[in-house]
Structure formats: C-alpha cells, structure tokens
Protein backbone atom coordinates (compact mmCIF):
# COMPACT_ATOMS: atom_id res chain seq x y z
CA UNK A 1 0.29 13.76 15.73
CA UNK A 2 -0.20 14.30 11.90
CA UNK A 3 2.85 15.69 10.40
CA UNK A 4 0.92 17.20 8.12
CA UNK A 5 -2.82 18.19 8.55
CA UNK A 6 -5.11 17.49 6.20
CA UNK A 7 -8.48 18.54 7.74
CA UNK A 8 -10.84 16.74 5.75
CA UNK A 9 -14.61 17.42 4.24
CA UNK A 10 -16.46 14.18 4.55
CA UNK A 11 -20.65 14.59 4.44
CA UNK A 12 -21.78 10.94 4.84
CA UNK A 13 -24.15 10.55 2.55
CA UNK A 14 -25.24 6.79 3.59
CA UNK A 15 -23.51 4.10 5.65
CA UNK A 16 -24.16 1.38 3.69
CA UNK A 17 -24.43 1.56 -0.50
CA UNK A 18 -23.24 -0.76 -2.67
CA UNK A 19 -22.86 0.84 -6.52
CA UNK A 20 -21.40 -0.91 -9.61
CA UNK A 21 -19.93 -3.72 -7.11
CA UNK A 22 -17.83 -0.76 -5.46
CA UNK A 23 -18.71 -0.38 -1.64
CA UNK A 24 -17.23 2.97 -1.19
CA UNK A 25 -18.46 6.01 -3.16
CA UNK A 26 -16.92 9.76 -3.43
CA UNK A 27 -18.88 12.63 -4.63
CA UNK A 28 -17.46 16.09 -4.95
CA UNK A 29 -17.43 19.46 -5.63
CA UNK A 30 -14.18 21.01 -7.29
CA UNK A 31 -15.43 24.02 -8.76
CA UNK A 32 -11.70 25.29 -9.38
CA UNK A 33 -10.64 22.27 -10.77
CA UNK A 34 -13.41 21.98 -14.01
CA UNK A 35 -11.83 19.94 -16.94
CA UNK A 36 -9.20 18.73 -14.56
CA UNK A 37 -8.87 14.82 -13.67
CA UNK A 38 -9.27 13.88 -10.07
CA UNK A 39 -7.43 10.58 -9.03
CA UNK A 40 -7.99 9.00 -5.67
CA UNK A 41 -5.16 6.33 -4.75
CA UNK A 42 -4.37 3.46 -1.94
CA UNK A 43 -1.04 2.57 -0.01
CA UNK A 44 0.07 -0.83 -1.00
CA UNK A 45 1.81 -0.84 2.16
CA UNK A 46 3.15 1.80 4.76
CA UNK A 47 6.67 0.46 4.49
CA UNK A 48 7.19 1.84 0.64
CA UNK A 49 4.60 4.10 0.55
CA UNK A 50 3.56 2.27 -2.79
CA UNK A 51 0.11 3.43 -4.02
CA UNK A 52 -1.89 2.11 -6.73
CA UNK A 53 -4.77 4.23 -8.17
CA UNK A 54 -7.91 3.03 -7.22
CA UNK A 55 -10.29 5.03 -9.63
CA UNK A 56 -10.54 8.33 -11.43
CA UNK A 57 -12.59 10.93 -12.73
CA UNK A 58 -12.56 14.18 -15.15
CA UNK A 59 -14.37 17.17 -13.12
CA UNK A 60 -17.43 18.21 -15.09
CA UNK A 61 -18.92 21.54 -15.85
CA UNK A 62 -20.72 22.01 -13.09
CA UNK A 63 -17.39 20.99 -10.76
CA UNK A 64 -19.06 17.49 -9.88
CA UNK A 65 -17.05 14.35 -9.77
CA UNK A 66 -17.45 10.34 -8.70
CA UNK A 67 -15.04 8.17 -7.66
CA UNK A 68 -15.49 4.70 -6.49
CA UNK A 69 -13.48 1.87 -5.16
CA UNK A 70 -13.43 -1.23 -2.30
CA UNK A 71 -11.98 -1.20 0.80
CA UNK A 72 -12.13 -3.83 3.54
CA UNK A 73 -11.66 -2.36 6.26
CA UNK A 74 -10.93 1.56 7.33
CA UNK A 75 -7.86 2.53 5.89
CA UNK A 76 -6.07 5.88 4.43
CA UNK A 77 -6.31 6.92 1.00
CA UNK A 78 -5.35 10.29 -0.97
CA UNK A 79 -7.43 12.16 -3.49
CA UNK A 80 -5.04 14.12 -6.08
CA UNK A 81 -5.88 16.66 -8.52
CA UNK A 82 -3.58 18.71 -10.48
CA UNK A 83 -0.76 19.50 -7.46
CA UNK A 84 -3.20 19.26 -5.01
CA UNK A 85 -2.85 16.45 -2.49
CA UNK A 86 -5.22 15.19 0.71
CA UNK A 87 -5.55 12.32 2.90
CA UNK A 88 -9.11 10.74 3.66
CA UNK A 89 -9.77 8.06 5.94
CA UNK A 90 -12.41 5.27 3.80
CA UNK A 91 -14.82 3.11 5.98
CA UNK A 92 -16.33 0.48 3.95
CA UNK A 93 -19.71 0.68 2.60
CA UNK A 94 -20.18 4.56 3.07
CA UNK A 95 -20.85 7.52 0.35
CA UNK A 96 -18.65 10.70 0.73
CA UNK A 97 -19.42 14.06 -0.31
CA UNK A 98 -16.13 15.77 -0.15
CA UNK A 99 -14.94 19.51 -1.63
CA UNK A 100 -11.86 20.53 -3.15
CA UNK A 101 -10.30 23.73 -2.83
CA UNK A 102 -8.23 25.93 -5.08
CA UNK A 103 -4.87 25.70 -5.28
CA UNK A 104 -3.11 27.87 -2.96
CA UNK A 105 -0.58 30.08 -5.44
CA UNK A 106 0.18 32.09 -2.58
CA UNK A 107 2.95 29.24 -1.61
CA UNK A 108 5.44 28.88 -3.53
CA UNK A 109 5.06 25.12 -5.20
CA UNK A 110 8.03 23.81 -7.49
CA UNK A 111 7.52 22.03 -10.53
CA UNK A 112 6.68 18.49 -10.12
CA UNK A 113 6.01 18.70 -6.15
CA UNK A 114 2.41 18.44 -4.59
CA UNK A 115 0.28 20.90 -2.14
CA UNK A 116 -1.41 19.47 1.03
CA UNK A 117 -4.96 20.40 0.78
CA UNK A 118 -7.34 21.45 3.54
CA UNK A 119 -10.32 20.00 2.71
CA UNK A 120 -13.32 21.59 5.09
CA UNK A 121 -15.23 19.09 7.20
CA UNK A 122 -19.12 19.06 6.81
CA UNK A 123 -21.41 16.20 8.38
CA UNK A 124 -21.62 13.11 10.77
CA UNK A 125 -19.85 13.80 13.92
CA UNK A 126 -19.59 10.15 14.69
CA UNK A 127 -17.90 9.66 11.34
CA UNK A 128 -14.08 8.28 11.04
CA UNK A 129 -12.91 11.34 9.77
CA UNK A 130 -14.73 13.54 12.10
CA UNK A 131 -13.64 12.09 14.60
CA UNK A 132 -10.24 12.91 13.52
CA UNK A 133 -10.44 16.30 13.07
CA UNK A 134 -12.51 16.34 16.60
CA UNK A 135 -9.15 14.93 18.05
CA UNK A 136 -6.64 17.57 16.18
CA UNK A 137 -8.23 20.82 16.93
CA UNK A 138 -8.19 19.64 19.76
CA UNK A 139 -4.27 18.75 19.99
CA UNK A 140 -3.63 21.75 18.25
CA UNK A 141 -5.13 23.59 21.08
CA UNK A 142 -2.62 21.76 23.62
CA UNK A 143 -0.01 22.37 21.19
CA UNK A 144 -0.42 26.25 21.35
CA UNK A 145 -1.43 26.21 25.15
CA UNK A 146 1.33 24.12 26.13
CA UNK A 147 4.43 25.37 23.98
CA UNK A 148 6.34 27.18 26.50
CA UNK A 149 6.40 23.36 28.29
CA UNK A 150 7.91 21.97 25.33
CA UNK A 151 10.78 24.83 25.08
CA UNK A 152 11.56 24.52 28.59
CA UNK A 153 11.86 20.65 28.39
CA UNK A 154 8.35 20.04 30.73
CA UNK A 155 6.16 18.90 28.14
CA UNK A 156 5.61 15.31 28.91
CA UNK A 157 4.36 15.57 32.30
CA UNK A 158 1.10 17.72 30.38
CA UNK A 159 1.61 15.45 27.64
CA UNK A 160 0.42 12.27 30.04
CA UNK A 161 -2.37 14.54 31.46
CA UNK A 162 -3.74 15.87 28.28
CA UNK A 163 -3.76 11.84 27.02
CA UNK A 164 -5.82 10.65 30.01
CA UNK A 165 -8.46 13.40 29.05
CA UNK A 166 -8.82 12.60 25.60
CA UNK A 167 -8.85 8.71 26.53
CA UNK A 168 -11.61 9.82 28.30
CA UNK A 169 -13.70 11.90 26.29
CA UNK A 170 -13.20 8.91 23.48
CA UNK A 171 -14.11 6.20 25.67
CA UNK A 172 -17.32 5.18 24.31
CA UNK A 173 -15.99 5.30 20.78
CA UNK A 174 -16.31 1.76 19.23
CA UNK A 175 -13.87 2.41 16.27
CA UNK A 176 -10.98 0.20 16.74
CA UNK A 177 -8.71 2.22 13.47
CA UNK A 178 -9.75 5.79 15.52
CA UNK A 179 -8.61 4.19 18.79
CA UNK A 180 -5.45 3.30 17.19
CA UNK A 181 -5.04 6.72 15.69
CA UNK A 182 -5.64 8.28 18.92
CA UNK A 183 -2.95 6.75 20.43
CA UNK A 184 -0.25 6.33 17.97
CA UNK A 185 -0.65 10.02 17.28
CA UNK A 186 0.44 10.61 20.88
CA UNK A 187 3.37 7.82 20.37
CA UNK A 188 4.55 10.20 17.87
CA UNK A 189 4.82 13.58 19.73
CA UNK A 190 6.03 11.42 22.09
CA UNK A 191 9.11 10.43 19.83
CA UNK A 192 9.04 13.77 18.17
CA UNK A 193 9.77 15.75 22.03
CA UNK A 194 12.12 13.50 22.98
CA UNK A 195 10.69 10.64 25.28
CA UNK A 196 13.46 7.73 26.47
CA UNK A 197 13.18 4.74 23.53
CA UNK A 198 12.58 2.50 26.25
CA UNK A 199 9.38 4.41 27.70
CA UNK A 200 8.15 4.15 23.69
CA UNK A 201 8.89 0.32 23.44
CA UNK A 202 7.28 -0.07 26.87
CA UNK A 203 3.89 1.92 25.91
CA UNK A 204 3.69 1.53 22.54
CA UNK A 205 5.41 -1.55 21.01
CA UNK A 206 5.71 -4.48 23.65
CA UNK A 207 2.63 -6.62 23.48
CA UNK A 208 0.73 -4.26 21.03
CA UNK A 209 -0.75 -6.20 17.89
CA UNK A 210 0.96 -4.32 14.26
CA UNK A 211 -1.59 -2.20 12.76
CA UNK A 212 -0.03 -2.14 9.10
CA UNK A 213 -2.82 -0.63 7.78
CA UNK A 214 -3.44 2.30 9.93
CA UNK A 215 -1.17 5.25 9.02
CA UNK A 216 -0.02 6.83 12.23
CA UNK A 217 0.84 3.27 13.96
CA UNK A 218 3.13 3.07 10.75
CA UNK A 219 4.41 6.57 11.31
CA UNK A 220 5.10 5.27 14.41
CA UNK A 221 7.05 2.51 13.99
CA UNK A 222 8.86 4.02 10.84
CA UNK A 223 9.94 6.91 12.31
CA UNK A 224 11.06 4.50 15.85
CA UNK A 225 13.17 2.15 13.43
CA UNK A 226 14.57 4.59 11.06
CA UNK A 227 18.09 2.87 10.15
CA UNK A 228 17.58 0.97 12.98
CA UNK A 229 19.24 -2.21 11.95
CA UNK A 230 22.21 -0.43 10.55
CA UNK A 231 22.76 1.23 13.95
CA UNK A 232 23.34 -2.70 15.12
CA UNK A 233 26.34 -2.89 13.49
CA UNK A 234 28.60 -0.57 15.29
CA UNK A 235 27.33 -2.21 18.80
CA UNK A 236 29.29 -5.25 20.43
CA UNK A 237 27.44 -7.46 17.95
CA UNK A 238 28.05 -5.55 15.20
CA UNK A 239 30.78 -6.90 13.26
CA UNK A 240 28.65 -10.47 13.47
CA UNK A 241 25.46 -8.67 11.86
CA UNK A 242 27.60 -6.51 9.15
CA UNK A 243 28.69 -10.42 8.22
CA UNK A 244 25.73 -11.70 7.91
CA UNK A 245 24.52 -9.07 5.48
CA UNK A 246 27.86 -8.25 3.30
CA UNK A 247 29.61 -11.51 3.39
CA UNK A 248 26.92 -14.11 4.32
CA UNK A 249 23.85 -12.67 2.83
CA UNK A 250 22.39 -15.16 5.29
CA UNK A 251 18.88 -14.29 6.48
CA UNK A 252 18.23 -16.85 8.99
CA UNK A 253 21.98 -16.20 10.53
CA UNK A 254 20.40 -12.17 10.72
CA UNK A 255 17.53 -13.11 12.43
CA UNK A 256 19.05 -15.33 15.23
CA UNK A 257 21.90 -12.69 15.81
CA UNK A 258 18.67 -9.86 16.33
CA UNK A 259 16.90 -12.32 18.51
CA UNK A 260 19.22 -11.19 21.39
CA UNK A 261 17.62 -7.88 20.85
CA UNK A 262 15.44 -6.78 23.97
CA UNK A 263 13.20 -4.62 21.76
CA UNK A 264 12.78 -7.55 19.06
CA UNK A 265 11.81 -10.59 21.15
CA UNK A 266 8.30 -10.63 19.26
CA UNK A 267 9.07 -13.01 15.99
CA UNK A 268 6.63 -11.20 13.72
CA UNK A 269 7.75 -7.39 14.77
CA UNK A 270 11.90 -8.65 14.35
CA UNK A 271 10.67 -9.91 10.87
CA UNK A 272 9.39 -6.27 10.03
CA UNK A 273 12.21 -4.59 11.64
CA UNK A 274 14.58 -5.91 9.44
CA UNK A 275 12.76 -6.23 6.27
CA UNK A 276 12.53 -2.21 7.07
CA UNK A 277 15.98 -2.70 7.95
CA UNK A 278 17.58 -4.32 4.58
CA UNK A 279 15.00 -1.88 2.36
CA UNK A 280 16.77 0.83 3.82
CA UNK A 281 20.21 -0.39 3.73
CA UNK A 282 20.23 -1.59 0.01
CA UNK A 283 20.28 2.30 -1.01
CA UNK A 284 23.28 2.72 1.22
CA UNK A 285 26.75 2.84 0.59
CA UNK A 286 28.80 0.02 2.09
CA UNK A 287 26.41 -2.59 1.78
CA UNK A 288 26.39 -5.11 -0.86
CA UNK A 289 22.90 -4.88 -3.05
CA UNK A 290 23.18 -8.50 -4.17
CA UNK A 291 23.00 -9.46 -0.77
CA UNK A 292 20.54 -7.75 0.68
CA UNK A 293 18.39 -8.62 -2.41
CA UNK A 294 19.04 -12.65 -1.79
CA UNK A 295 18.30 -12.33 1.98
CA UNK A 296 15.19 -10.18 1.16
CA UNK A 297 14.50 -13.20 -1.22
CA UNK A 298 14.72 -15.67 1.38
CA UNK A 299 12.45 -13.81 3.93
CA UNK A 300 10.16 -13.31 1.09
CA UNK A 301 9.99 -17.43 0.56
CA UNK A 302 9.57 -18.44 4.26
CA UNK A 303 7.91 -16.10 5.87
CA UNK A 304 3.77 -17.14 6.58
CA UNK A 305 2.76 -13.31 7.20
CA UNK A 306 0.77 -11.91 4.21
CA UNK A 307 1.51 -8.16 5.19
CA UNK A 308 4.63 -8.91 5.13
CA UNK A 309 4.62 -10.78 1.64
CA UNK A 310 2.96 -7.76 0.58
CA UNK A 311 5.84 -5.32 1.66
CA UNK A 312 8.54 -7.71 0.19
CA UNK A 313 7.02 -7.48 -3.35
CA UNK A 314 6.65 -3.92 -3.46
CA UNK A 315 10.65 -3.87 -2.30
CA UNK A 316 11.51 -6.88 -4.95
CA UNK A 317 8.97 -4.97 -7.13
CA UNK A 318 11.40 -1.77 -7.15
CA UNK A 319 14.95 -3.64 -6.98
CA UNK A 320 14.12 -5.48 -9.90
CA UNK A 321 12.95 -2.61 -11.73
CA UNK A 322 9.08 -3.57 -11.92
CA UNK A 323 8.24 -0.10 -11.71
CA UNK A 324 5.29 1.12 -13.13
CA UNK A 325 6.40 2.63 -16.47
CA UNK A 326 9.43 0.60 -16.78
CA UNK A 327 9.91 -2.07 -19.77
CA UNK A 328 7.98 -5.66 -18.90
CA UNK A 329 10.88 -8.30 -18.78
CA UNK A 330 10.91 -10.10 -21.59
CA UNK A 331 10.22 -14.26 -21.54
CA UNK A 332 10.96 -17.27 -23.05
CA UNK A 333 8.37 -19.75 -22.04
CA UNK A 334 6.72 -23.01 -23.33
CA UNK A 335 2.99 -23.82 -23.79
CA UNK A 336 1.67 -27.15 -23.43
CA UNK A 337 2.05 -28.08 -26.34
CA UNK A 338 5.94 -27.37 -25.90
CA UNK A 339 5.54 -24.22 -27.94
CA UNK A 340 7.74 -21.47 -27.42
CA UNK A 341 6.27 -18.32 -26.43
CA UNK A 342 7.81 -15.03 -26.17
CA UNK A 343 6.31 -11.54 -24.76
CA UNK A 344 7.15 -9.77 -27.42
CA UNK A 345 4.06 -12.42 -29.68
CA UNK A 346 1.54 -10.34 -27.74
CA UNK A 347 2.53 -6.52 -28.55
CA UNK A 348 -0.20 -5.84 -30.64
CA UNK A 349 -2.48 -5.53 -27.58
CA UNK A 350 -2.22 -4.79 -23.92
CA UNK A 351 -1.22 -7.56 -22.19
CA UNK A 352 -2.54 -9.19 -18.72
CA UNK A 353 -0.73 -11.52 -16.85
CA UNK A 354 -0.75 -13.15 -14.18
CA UNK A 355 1.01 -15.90 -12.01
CA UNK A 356 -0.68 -18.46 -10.59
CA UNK A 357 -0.87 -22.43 -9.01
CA UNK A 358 -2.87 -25.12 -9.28
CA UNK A 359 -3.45 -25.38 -5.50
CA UNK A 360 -3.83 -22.08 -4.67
CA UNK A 361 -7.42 -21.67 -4.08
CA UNK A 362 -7.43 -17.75 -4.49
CA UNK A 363 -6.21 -18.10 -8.05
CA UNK A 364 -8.67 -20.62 -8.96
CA UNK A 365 -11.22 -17.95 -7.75
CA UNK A 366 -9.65 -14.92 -10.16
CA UNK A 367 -9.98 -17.44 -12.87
CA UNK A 368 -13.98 -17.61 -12.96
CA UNK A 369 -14.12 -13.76 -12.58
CA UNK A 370 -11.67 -13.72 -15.21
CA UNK A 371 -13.51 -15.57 -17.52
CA UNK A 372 -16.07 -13.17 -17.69
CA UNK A 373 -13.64 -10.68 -18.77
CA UNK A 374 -12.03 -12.22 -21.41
CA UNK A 375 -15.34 -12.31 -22.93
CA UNK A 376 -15.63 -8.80 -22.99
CA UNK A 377 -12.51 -7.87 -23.71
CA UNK A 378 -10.76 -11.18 -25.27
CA UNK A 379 -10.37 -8.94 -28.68
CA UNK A 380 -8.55 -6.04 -27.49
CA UNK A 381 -6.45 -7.44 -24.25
CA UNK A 382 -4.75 -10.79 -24.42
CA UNK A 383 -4.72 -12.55 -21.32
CA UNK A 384 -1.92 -14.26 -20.53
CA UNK A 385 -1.14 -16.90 -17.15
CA UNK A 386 1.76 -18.56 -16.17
CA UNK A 387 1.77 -21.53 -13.74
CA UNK A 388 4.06 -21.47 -10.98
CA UNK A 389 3.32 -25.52 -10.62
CA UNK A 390 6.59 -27.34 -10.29
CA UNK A 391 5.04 -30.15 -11.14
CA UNK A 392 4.64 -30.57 -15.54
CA UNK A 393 1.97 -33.49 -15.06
CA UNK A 394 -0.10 -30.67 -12.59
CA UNK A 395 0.50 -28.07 -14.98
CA UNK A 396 -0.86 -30.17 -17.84
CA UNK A 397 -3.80 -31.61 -16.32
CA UNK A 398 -4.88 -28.36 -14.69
CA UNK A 399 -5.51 -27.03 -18.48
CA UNK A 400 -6.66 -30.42 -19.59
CA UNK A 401 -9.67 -30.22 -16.95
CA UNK A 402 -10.33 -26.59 -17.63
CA UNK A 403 -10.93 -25.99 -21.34
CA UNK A 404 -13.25 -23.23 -20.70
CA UNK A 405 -10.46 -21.39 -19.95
CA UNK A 406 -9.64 -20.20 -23.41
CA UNK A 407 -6.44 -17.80 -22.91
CA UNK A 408 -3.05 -18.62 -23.04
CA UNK A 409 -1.21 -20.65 -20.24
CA UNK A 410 2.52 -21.16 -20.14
CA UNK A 411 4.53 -22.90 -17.72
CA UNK A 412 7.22 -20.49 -15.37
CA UNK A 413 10.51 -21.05 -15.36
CA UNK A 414 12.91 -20.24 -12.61
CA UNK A 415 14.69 -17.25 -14.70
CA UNK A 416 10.71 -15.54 -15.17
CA UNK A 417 9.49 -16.08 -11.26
CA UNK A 418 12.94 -13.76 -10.47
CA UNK A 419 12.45 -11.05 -13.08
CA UNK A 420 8.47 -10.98 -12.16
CA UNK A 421 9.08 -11.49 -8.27
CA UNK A 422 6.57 -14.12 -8.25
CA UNK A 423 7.26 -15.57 -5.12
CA UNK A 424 3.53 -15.73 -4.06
CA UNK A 425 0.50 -16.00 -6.19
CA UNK A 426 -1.55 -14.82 -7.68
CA UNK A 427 0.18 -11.66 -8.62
CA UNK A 428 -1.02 -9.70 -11.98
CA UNK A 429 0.51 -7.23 -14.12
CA UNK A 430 -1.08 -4.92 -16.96
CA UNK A 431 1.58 -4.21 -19.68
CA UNK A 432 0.95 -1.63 -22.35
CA UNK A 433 1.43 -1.58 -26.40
CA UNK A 434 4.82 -0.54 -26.08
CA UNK A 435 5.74 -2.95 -23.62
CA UNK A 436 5.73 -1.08 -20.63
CA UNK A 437 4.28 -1.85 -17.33
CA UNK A 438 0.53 0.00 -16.42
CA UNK A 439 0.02 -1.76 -13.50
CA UNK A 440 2.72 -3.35 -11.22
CA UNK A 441 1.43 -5.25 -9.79
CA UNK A 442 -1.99 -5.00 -11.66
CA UNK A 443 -5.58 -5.08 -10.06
CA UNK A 444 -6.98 -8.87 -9.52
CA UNK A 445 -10.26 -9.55 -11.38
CA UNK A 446 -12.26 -8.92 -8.32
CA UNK A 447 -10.40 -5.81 -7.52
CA UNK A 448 -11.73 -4.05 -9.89
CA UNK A 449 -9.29 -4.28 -13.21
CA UNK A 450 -12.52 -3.85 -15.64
CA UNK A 451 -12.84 -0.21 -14.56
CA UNK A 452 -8.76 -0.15 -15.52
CA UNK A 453 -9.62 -2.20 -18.99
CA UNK A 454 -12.14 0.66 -19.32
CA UNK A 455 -9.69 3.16 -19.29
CA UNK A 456 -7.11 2.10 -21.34
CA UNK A 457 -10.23 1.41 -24.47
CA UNK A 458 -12.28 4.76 -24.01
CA UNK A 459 -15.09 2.90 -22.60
CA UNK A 460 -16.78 5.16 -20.73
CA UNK A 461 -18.49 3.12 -17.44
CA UNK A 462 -21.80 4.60 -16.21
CA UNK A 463 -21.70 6.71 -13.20
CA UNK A 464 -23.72 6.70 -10.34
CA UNK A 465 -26.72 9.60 -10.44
C-alpha cells in the first residue's frame, strides 16, 4: 500500500498524440499557483531516488500550464510546484489534464520541506491512474473495516481474503505495471503487519522478474533489504563478509560468500541486493568508504545489466561528488592534434559533454542528432566529447572519417573516466558558466536536451494549443 496517497486527477485527453517529438503531454489547471513555475520530474532509478527534471512550465494568467516529456513505458513521475508535491503514473503516448490544488497552510510545513498533494481524479476509468485510485479507496475501505484485526494480531488471514477479491475484480485488466502495483502494494502491508520474511521471499521475490521501474515493487524490495547486507555480518559468516568489504574490498570474494544465501540464489537479484547493500553501508560508520567505492567500481565494470549500470552511476555519481550544482572536475586532456585541452578553455559558454566509443552504436546515434544541435546552438554552447577508445589509432581515425562532426573531441584518460564515472557510454553532462554542473548526468540528444538548451538561452519553445 502507498505510504503516502496521492490521489491523482488524470482526464485523458487522447491515447495516442505525438507533440513537438514528446509522446506524453500534461495540461493543467493551477489557479492558486498563477506566476508560479510548475516542474514535473522522473526517477533515475528507485534505488537513489535520483530524479532529473523532465520539463517545466510558468502557470499563466488564466492558471493554465503544459508540460511535456517521453516515456517508454508506464512509469512514476512527480509534478512540483512551489512546496507542493504529487505522484502521477505516465503511460506513453497519452495527454493529461490534471489540477492542482492550493497549498494546504492549515499543516504546518517547515522551510525547505514539501506537501503531498491530493490531486482529484476526473476521467477514463480504464486509465493507469484510475485504476489506482479504484484499487486504494478500495484498500482504504479494508483498512478501516478491518483495523480491530490488525490490533489484535488477525489481520492476515482477511488480508489473503481481501487479495483474492481484488485479484478478481482486476482479472481482465491487461496492464502489466497495474498488475504489478496491485500486488506489490499488498507485499507491502504484508511487510508493514508483520508477515514471516520467508512467507514474503516465497510470494513475492522467488521466481518473480525485478520490476525496477515500477514504484511499489521497489518499495518492496527496499523496504525487505533495508541494511540487509550489513545484518550478514554478525551471522556465522559474518566475519568472512566484513573482510571482504573492509580489508579485501573484493567484490567477486562478496558475491561468492552471499551465494550461500537461500534468499539470494537468483544472480541478478544478489547483484541488486548488495549494490543496495554497499550504497547503504558507505554512509555508515565502521566501514571503509574507499572500499566500498572500489568494489562498487568493479560491479559497475562487469556487470551486463543496464538497470543496474544505471543505479551504479547515480551511486558513483554522488560519491564522487557529481552532484548537480557541484563544481565540474577539472581536465587535462589532449586533442588529436596532441593539443592540450583544459575545462577551464571553455568557460565562456555552457559546456556539453559527453563520453563516448567508437563501437558503441548508441553513441554513434547521439552524434547525428547532435549534429543538428550544434547547428543551432554551436555559438552559445560548446560541445565537447571525449573518447573512451583505448585504442589512439581508433580514436584518430574515428575523427578522420567523420569531419562533419565539427566540435571538439579529446581523448580520456584514466584519471577523467574516474572523476566523470564514465564507466559506460554514452553518458552526458551540462556544465554551467561558472563551472558548475546543470545536468548530471545531462539529457542525451534524443532525450530531449534542446528543450534544456532552451532554457538556459531564454528561448521560449512553442507550446501546444
């Protein structure tokens, strides 16, 4: 069950629209909000909570506002404005019409913190998001008819009931992310009221694929493997694992220790246990940082699962202080004409750069889109790649064959690929005039960076009528 209920407003306007190359469009109405800037944001992952704004807007005179973004496939985002904070589930290729309420000064609200919103639902009952908030009136309902089960330690017998009913009124449902959500939600009041770990692993985690991008599977397993792996190390095993990490920093060594581990005989969910694991311990006392950092290093270079890559950078990302407002590191690197080029030659613009390799067919992609942009924006943004090749000769004759790519390539050393965490490509970054990081990492070219570019120059883009 949601921790904390956002009931949504969600009028589906169309169920497929593509505008401006965006295939999901928000319009709303936040008549208490006029003048105010509306943000709505993504999860990078549901390991570090990371989010990256997506797309913003200033709410008009009339209260109206459009934002627009691309998902591929249903996921959670939030839409913030002012202190105001709510979760919306995005399908691709749909058009919202959500409201906004006021801001609730009734509650007290400290400086700096946000306000869930309830945002009311109007529209498509065979919506995503109505289907949600179908499925918690209705737990709320159990919750208030069942209570006095709960107190006197009964609960999960109605519990088990009250999930074979809603399995059944949801039955003909085709959406795999609500089906999920369904029944993670239940994993969780499961954990939350107390239900044996083994009855959880059973149910919920042995043999079940990892849904990284649906938010109450992540709940889920965060909330099941909270300090999980530091736990192992006051069992029989223990001082063996507390080795590995402090004295070792030995990743592999981890890994086959845990593999004795009934609950982690899947390879894939062990990896994502202890990446969890290490992220956790790092901010711990007692553990060594520089440890944990290598063996998060060396997961991050040999494992082959791209969600996975994707949490690793965002943890690299913040231990190596690549925060978003944070100072770019600073580089030494050579051109190919054995120039030396520093960071610091390009702070008379905003800088965008990326890492990349010759053989990496998605970067080669990025490249033509980002062609077109450096021809609309070559004056004001220098673009700036570095090639990850260890090869010179590939490096070389990469440029050689491409002259139509007129921006600056230099070639990585190992010192840069460390500060920059560039241990997959391509990864982008958008630094700022005073050196500072904007994006981290940045938007790809056919993410939608433009709309970014457009921000940081005052160009206003057209909306949407």
């Amino acid at each position: 069950m949601l921790k904390n209920k956002t009931y949504l407003l969600f009028f589906v306007l169309a169920s497929s629209l593509h505008v401006l190359s965006q295939n999901v469009t928000i319009k709303g109405i936040a008549n208490s909000h006029k003048g105010k800037e509306i943000s709505v944001y993504l999860y990078d992952d549901l390991i570090t909570y990371s989010l990256t704004r997506m797309d913003f807007d200033t709410v008009d005179s009339k209260g109206g506002f459009v934002l627009q973004l691309s998902v591929s496939s249903p996921q959670v985002a939030l839409i913030k404005v002012g202190q105001l904070a709510g979760r919306i589930y995005l399908q691709p290729n749909f058009v919202y019409g959500i409201s906004i309420p006021p801001l609730d000064t009734s509650r007290f609200l400290a400086s700096g913190t946000e306000q869930s919103m309830d945002i009311t639902i109007n529209g498509d009952a065979t919506e995503l998001n109505a289907r949600i908030i179908d499925f918690n009136n209705r737990f709320d309902e159990f919750w208030q008819n069942h209570y006095k089960s709960f107190v006197s330690k009964q609960l999960h017998r109605e519990l088990d009931s009250f999930q074979v009913q809603i399995y059944k009124r949801y039955e003909n449902v085709k959406l795999s992310y609500f089906k999920t959500f369904v029944e993670y939600s239940f994993a969780l009041m499961n954990e939350n009221t107390g239900r044996h770990k083994n009855y959880l692993a059973k149910k919920y985690l042995f043999d079940k694929p990892l849904a990284y991008s649906n938010y109450e599977y992540m709940e889920f397993f965060n909330q099941y493997f909270k300090q999980y792996l530091q736990t192992q190390t006051v069992t029989k095993n223990g001082t063996l694992i507390l080795e590995a990490i402090n004295e070792q920093g030995d990743y592999k060594h981890l890994n086959e220790l845990m593999k004795n581990d009934a609950l982690l005989k899947s390879d894939t969910l062990r990896e994502l246990v202890l990446i969890k694991g290490l992220y956790e311990m790092y901010y711990l006392p007692h553990y060594k940082k520089n440890k944990i950092k290598e063996m998060l290093e060396q997961v991050n270079g040999t494992t082959i699962i791209a969600e996975h890559k994707k949490i690793l950078f965002n943890i690299l990302r913040a231990i190596n202080n690549l925060q978003i407002g944070s100072p770019a590191p600073e580089f030494t690197l050579l051109n190919i004409k054995k120039d030396t080029v520093r960071l610091r030659d390009f702070s008379k613009r905003f800088v965008y750069l990326n890492f990349y390799a010759s053989w990496c067919t998605d970067c080669l992609e990025q490249f033509k889109k980002q062609e077109s942009l450096l021809s609309k924006f070559g004056n004001t943004i220098y673009f700036v790649s570095v090639s990850m090749d260890e090869d010179s000769n590939a490096f070389t004759s990469f440029i050689k064959q491409n002259p139509k790519y007129k921006w600056t390539f230099l070639k990585a050393d190992k010192k840069v690929i460390q500060q920059y965490n560039a241990g997959s490509v391509p990864v982008y970054y958008l630094i700022g005039l005073q050196g500072e990081l904007l994006q981290s990492p940045a938007l790809k070219p056919d993410e939608g960076i433009e709309r970014k570019f457009n921000e940081l120059l005052k160009i206003k883009p057209k909306r949407p009528k």
